[in-house]
PDB file of N, CA and C in Angstrom:
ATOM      1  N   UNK A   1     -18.484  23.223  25.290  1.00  0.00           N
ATOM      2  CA  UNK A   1     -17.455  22.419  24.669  1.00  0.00           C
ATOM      3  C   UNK A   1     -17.589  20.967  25.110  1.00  0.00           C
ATOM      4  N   UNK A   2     -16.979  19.446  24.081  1.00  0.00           N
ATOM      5  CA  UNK A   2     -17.400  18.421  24.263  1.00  0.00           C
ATOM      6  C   UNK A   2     -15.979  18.095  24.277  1.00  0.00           C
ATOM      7  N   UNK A   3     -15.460  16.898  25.194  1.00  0.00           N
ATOM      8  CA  UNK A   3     -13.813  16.532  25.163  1.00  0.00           C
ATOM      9  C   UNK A   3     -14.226  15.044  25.055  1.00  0.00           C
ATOM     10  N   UNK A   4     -13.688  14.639  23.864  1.00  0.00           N
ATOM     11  CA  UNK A   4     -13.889  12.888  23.472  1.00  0.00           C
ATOM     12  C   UNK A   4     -12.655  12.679  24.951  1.00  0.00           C
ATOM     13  N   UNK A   5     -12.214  13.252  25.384  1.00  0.00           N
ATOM     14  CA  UNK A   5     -10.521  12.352  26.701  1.00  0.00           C
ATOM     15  C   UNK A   5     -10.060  13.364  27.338  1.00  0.00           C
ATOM     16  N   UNK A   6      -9.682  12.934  28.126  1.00  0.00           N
ATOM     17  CA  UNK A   6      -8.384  14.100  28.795  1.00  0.00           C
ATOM     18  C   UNK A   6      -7.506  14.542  28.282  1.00  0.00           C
ATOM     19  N   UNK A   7      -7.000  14.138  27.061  1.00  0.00           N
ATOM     20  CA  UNK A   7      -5.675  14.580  26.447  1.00  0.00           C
ATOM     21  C   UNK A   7      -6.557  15.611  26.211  1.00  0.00           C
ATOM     22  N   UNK A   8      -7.423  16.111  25.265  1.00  0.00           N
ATOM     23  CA  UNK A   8      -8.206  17.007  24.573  1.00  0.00           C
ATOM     24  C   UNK A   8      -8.315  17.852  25.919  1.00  0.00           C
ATOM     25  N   UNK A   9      -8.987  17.559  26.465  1.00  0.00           N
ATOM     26  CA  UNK A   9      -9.570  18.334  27.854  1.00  0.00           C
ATOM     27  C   UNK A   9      -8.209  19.155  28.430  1.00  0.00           C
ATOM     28  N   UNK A  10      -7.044  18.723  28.576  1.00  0.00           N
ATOM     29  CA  UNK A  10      -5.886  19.304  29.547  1.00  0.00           C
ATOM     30  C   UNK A  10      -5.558  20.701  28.926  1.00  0.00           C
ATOM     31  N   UNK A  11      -5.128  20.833  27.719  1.00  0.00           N
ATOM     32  CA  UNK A  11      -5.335  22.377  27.186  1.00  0.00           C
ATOM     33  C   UNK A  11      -5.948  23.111  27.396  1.00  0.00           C
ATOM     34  N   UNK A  12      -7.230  23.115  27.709  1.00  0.00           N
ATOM     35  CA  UNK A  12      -8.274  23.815  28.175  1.00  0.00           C
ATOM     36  C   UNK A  12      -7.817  23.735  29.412  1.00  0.00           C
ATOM     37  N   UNK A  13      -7.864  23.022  30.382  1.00  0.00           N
ATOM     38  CA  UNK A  13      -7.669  23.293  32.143  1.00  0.00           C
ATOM     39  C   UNK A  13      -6.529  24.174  31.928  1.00  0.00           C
ATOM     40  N   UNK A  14      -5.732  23.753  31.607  1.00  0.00           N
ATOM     41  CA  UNK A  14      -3.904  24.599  31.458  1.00  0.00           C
ATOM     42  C   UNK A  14      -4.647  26.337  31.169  1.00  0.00           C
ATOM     43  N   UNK A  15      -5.157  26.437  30.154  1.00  0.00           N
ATOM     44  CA  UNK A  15      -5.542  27.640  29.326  1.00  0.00           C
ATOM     45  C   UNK A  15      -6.590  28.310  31.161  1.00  0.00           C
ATOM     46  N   UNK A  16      -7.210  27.449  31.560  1.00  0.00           N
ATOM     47  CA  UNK A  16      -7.941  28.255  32.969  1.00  0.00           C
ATOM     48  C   UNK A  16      -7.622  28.972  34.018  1.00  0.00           C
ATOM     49  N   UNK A  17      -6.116  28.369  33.682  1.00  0.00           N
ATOM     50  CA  UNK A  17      -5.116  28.313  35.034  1.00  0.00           C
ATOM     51  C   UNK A  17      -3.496  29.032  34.509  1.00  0.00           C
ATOM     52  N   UNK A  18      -4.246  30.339  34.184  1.00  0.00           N
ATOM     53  CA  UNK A  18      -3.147  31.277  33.672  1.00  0.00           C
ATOM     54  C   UNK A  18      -2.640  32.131  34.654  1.00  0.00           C
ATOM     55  N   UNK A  19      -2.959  32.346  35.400  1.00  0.00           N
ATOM     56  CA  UNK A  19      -2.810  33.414  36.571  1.00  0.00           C
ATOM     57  C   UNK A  19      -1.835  32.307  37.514  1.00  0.00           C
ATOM     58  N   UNK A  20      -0.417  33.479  37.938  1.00  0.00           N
ATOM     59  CA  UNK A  20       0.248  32.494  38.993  1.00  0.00           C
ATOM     60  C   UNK A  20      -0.804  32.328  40.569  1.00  0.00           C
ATOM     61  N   UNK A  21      -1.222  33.241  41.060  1.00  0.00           N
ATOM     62  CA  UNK A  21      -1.256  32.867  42.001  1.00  0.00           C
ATOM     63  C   UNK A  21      -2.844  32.364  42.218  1.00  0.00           C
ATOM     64  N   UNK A  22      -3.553  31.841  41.163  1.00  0.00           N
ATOM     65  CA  UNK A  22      -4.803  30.807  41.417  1.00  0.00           C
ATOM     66  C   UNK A  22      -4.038  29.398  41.333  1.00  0.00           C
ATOM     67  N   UNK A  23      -2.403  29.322  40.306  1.00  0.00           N
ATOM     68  CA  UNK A  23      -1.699  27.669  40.398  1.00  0.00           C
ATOM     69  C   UNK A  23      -1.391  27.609  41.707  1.00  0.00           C
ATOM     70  N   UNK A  24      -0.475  28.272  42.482  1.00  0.00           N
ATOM     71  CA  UNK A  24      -0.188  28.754  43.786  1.00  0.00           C
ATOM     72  C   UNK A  24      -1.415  27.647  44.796  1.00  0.00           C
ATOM     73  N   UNK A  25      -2.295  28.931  44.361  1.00  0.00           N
ATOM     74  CA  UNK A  25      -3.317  28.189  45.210  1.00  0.00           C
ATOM     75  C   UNK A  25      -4.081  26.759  45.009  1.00  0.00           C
ATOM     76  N   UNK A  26      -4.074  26.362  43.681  1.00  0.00           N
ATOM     77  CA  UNK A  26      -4.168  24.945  43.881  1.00  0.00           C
ATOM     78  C   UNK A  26      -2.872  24.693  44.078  1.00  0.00           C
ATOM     79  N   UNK A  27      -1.899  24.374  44.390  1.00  0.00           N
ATOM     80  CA  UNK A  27      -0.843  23.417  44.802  1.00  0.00           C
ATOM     81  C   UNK A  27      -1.246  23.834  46.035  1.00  0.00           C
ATOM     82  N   UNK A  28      -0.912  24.997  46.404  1.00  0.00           N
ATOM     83  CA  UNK A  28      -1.391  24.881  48.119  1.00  0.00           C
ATOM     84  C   UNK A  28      -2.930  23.652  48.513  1.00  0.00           C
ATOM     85  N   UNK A  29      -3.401  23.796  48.155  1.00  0.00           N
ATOM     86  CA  UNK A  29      -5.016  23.599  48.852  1.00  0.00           C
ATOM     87  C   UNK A  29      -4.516  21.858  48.183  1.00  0.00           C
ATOM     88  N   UNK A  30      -4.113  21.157  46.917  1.00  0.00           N
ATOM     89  CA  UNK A  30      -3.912  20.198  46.943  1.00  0.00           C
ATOM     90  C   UNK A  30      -2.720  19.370  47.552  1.00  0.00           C
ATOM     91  N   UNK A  31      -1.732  19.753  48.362  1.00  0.00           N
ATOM     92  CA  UNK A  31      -1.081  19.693  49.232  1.00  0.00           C
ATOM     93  C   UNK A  31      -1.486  19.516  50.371  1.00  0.00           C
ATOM     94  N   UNK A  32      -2.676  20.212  51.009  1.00  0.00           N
ATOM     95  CA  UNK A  32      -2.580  20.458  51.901  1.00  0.00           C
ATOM     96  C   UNK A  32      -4.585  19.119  51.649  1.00  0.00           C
ATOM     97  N   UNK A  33      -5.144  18.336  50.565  1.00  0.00           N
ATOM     98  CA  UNK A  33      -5.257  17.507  50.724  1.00  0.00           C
ATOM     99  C   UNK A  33      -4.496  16.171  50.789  1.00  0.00           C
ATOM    100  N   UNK A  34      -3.263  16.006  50.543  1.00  0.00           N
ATOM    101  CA  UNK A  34      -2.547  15.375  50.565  1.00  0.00           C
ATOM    102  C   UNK A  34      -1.936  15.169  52.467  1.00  0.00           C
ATOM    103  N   UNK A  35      -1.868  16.197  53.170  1.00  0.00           N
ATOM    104  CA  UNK A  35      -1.573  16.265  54.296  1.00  0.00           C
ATOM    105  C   UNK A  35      -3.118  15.631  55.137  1.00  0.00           C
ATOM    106  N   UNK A  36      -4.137  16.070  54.753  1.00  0.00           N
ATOM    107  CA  UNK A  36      -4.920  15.845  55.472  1.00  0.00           C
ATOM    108  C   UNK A  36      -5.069  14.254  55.203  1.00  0.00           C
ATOM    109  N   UNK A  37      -5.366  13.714  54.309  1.00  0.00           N
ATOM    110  CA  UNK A  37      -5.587  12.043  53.742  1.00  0.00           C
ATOM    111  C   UNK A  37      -4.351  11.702  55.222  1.00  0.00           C
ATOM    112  N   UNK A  38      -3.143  11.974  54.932  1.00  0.00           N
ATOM    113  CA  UNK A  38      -2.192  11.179  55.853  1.00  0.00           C
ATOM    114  C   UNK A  38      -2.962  10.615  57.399  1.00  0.00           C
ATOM    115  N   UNK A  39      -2.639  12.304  57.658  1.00  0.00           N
ATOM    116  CA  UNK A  39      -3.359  12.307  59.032  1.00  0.00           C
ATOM    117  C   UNK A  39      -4.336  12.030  59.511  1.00  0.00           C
ATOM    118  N   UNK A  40      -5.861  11.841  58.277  1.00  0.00           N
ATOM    119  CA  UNK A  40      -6.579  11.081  58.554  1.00  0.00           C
ATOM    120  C   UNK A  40      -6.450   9.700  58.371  1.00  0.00           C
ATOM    121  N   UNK A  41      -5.810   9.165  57.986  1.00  0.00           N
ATOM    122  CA  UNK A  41      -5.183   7.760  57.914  1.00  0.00           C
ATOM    123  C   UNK A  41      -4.259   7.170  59.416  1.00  0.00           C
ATOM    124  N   UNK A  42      -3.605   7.873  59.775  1.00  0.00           N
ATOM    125  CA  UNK A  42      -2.461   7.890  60.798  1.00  0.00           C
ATOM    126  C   UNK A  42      -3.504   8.404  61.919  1.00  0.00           C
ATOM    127  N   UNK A  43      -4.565   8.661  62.217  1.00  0.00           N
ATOM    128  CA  UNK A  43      -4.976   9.065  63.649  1.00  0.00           C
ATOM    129  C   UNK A  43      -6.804   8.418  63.868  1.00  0.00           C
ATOM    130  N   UNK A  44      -6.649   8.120  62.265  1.00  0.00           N
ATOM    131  CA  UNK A  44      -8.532   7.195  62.328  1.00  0.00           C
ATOM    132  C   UNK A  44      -9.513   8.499  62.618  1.00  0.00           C
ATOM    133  N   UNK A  45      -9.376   9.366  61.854  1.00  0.00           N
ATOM    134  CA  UNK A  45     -10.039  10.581  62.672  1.00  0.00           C
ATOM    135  C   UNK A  45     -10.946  10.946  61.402  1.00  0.00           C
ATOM    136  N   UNK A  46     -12.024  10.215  61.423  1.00  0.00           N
ATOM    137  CA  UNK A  46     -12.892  10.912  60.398  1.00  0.00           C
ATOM    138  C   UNK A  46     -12.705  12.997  59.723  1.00  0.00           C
ATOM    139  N   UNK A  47     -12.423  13.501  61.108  1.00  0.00           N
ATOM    140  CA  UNK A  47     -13.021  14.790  60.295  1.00  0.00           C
ATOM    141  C   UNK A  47     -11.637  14.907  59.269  1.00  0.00           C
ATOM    142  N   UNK A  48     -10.805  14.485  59.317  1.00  0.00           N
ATOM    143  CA  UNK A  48      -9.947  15.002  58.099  1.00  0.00           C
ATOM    144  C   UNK A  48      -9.668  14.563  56.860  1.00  0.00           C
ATOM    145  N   UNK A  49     -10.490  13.528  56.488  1.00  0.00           N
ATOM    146  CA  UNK A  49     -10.942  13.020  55.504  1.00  0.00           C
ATOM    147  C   UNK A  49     -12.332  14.108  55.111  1.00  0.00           C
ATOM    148  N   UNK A  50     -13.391  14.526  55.789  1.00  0.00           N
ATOM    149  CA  UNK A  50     -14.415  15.392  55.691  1.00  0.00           C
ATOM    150  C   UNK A  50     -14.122  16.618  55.216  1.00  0.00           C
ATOM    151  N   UNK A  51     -12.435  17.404  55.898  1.00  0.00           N
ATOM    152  CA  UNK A  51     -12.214  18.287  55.296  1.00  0.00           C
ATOM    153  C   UNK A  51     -11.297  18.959  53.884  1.00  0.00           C
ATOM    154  N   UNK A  52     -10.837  17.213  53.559  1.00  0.00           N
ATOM    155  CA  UNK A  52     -10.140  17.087  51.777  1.00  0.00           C
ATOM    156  C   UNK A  52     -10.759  18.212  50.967  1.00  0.00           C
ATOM    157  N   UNK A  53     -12.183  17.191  50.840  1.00  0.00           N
ATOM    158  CA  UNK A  53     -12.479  18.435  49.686  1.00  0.00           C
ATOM    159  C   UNK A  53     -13.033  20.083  50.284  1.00  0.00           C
ATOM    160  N   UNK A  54     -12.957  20.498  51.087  1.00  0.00           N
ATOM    161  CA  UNK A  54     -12.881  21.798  51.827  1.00  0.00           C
ATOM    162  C   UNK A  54     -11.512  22.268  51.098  1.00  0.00           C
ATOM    163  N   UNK A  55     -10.859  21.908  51.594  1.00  0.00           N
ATOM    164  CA  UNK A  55      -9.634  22.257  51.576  1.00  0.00           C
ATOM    165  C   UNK A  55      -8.612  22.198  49.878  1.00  0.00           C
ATOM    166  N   UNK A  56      -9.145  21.131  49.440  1.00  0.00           N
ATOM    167  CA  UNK A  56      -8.609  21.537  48.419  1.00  0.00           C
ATOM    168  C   UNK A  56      -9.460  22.076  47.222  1.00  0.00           C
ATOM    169  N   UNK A  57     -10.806  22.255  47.184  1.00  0.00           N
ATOM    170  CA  UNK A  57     -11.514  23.156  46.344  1.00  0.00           C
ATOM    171  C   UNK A  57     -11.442  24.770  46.666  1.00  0.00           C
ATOM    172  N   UNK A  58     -11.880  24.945  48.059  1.00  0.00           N
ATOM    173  CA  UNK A  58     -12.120  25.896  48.702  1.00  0.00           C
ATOM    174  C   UNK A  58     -10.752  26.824  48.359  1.00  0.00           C
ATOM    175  N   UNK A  59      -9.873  26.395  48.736  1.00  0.00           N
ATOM    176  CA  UNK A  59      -8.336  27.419  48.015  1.00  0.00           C
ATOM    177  C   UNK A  59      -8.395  27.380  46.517  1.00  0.00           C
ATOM    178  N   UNK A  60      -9.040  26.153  45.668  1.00  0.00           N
ATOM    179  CA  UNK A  60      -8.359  26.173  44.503  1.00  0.00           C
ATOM    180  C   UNK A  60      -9.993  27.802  43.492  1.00  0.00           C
ATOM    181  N   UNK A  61     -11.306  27.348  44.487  1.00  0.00           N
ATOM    182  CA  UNK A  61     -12.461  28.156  43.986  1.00  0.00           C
ATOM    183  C   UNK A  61     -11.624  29.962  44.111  1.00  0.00           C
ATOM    184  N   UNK A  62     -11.202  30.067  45.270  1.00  0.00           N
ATOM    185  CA  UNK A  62     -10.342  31.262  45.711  1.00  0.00           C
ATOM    186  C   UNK A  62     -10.013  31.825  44.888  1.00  0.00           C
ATOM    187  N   UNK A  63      -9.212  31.172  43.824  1.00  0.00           N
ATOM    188  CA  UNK A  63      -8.045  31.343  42.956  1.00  0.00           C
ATOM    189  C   UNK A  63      -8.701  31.537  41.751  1.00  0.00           C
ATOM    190  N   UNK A  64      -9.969  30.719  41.378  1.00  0.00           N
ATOM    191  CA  UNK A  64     -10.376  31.092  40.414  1.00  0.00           C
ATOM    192  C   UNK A  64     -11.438  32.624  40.715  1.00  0.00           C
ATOM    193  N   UNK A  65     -11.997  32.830  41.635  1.00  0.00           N
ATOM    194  CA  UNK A  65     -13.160  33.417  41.479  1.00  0.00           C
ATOM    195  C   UNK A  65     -12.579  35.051  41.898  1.00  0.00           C
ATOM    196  N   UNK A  66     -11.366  35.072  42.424  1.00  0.00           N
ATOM    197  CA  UNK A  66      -9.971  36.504  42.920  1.00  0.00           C
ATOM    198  C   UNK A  66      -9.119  36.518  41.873  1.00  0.00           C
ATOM    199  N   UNK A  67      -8.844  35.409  41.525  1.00  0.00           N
ATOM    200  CA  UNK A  67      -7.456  35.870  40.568  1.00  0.00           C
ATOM    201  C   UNK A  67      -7.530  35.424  39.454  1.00  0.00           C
ATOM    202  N   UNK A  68      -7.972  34.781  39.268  1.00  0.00           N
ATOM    203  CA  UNK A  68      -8.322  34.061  37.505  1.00  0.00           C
ATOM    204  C   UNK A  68      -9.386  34.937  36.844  1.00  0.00           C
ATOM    205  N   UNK A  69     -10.261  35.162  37.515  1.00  0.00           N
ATOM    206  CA  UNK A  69     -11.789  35.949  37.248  1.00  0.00           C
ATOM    207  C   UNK A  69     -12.494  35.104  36.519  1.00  0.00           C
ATOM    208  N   UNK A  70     -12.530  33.480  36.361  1.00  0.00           N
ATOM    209  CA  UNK A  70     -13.719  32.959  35.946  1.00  0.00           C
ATOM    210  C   UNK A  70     -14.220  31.426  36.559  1.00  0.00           C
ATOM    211  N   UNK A  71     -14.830  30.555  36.179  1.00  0.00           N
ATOM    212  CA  UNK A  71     -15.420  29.588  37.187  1.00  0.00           C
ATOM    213  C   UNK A  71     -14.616  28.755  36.792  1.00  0.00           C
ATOM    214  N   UNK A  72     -14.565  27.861  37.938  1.00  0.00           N
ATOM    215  CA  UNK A  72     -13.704  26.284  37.890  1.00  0.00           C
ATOM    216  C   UNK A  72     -14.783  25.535  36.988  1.00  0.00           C
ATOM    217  N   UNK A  73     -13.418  25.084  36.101  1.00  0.00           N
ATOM    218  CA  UNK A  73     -13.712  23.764  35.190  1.00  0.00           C
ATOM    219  C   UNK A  73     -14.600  22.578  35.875  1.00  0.00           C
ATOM    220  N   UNK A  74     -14.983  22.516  37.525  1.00  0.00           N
ATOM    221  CA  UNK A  74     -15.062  21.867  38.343  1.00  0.00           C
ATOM    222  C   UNK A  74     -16.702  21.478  37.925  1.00  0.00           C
ATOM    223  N   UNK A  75     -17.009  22.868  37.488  1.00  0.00           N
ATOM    224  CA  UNK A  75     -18.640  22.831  37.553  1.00  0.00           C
ATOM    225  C   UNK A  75     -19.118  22.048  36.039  1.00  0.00           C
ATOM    226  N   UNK A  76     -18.212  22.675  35.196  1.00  0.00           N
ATOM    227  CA  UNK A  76     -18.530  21.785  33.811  1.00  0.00           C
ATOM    228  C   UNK A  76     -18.103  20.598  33.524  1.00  0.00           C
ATOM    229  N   UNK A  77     -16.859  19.959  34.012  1.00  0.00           N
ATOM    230  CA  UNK A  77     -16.392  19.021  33.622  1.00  0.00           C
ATOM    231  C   UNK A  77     -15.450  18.718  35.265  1.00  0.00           C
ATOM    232  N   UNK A  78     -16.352  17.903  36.157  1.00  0.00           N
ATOM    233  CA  UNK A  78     -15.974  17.757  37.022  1.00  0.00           C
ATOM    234  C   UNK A  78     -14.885  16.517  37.417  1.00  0.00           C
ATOM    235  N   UNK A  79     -14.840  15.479  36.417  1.00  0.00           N
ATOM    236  CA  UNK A  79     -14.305  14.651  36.403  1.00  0.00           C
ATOM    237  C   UNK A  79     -12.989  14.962  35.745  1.00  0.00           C
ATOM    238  N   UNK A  80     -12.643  15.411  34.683  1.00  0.00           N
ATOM    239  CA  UNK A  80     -11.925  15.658  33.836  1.00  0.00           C
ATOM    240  C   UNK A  80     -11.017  16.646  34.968  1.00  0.00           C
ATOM    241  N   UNK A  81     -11.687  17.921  35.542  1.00  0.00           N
ATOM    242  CA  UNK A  81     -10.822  18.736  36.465  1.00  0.00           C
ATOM    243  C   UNK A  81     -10.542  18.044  37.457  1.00  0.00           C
ATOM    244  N   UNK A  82     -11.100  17.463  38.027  1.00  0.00           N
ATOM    245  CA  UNK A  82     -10.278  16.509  39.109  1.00  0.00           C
ATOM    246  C   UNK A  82      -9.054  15.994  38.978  1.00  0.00           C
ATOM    247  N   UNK A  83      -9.009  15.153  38.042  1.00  0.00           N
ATOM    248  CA  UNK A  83      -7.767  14.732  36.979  1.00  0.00           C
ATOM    249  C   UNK A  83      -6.607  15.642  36.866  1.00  0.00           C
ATOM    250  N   UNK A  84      -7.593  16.865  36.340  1.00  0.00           N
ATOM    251  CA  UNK A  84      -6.332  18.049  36.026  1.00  0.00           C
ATOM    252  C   UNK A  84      -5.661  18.465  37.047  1.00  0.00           C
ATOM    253  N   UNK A  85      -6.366  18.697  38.293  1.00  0.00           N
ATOM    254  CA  UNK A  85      -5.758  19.131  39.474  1.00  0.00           C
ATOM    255  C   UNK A  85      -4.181  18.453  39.655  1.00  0.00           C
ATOM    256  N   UNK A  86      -4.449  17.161  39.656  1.00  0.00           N
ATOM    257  CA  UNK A  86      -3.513  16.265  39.849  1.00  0.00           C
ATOM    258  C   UNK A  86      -2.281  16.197  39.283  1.00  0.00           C
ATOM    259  N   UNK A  87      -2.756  15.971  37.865  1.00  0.00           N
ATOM    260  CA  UNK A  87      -1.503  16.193  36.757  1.00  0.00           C
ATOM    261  C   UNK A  87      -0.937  17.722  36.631  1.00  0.00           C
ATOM    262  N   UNK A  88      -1.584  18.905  36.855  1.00  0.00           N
ATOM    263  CA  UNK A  88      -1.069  20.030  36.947  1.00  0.00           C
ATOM    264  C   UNK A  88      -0.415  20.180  38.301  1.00  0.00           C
ATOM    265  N   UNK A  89      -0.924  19.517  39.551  1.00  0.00           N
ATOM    266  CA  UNK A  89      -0.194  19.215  40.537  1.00  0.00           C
ATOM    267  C   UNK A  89       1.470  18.994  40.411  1.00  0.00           C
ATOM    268  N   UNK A  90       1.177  17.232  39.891  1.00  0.00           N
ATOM    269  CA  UNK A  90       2.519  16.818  39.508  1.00  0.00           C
ATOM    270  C   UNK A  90       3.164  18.061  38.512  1.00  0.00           C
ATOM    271  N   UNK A  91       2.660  18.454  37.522  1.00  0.00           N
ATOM    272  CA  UNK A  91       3.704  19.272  36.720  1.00  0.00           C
ATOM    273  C   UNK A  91       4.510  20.306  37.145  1.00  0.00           C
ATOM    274  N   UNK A  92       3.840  20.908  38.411  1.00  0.00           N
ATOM    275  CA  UNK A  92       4.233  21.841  39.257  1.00  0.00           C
ATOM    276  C   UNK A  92       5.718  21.358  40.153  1.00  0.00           C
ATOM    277  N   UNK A  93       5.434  20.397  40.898  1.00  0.00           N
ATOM    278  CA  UNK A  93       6.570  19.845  41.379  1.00  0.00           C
ATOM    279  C   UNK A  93       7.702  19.527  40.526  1.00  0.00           C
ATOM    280  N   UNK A  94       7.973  19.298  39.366  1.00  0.00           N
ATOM    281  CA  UNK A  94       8.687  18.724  38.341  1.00  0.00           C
ATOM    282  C   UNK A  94       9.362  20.081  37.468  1.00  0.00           C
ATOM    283  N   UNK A  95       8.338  21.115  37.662  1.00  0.00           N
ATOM    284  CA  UNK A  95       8.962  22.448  36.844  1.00  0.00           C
ATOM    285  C   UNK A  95       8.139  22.210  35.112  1.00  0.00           C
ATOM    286  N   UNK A  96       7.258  21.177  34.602  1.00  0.00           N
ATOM    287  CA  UNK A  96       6.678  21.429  33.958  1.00  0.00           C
ATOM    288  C   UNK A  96       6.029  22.743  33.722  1.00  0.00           C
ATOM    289  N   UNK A  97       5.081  22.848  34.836  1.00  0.00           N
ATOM    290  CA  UNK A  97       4.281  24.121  34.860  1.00  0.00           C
ATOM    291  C   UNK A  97       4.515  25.074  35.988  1.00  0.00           C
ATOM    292  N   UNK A  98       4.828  26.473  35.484  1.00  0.00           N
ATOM    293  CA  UNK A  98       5.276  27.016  36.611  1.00  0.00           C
ATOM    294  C   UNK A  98       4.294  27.664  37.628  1.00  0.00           C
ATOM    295  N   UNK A  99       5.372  27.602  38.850  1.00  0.00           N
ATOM    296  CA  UNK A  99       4.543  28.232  39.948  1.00  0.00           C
ATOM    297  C   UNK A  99       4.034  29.813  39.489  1.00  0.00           C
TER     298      UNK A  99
END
């Protein structure tokens, strides 16, 4: 599949991320890059900047490859899912998209 934008593209991520507890797990794992950025900011400590993307792929791959049963958008359209993470992030907090 070819996405002229992200608007086009977000239906599809949404449609990947049907299973509650692979969303679960990205909000967890992107949360918990959000915690790490701080603290690597607040202590000058390289490794927790090193372990962002650990941490928030590594829970969100989890989710797809246990509970979703298919591959992250990550591998085909890596830019575009990055994005999505985010905005499905935010939608989560807001009650857009449910936990």
């Amino acid at each position: 599949m070819q996405f002229a934008s992200f608007r086009e593209f977000y239906p599809f991520y949404l449609a990947e991320h049907r299973n509650a507890t692979c969303r679960r797990l990205h909000f967890l794992g992107s949360s918990l890059v959000l915690v790490l950025l701080l603290l690597g900011i607040a202590t000058e400590d390289w490794r927790a900047f090193v372990a962002m993307p650990f941490a928030g792929y590594g829970f969100a791959w989890i989710g797809h490859f246990f509970f979703e049963k298919n591959k992250p958008a990550t591998f085909r359209y890596p830019l575009y899912s990055l994005i999505g993470d985010w905005v499905m992030y935010g939608q989560m907090w807001v009650g857009k998209v449910k936990f």
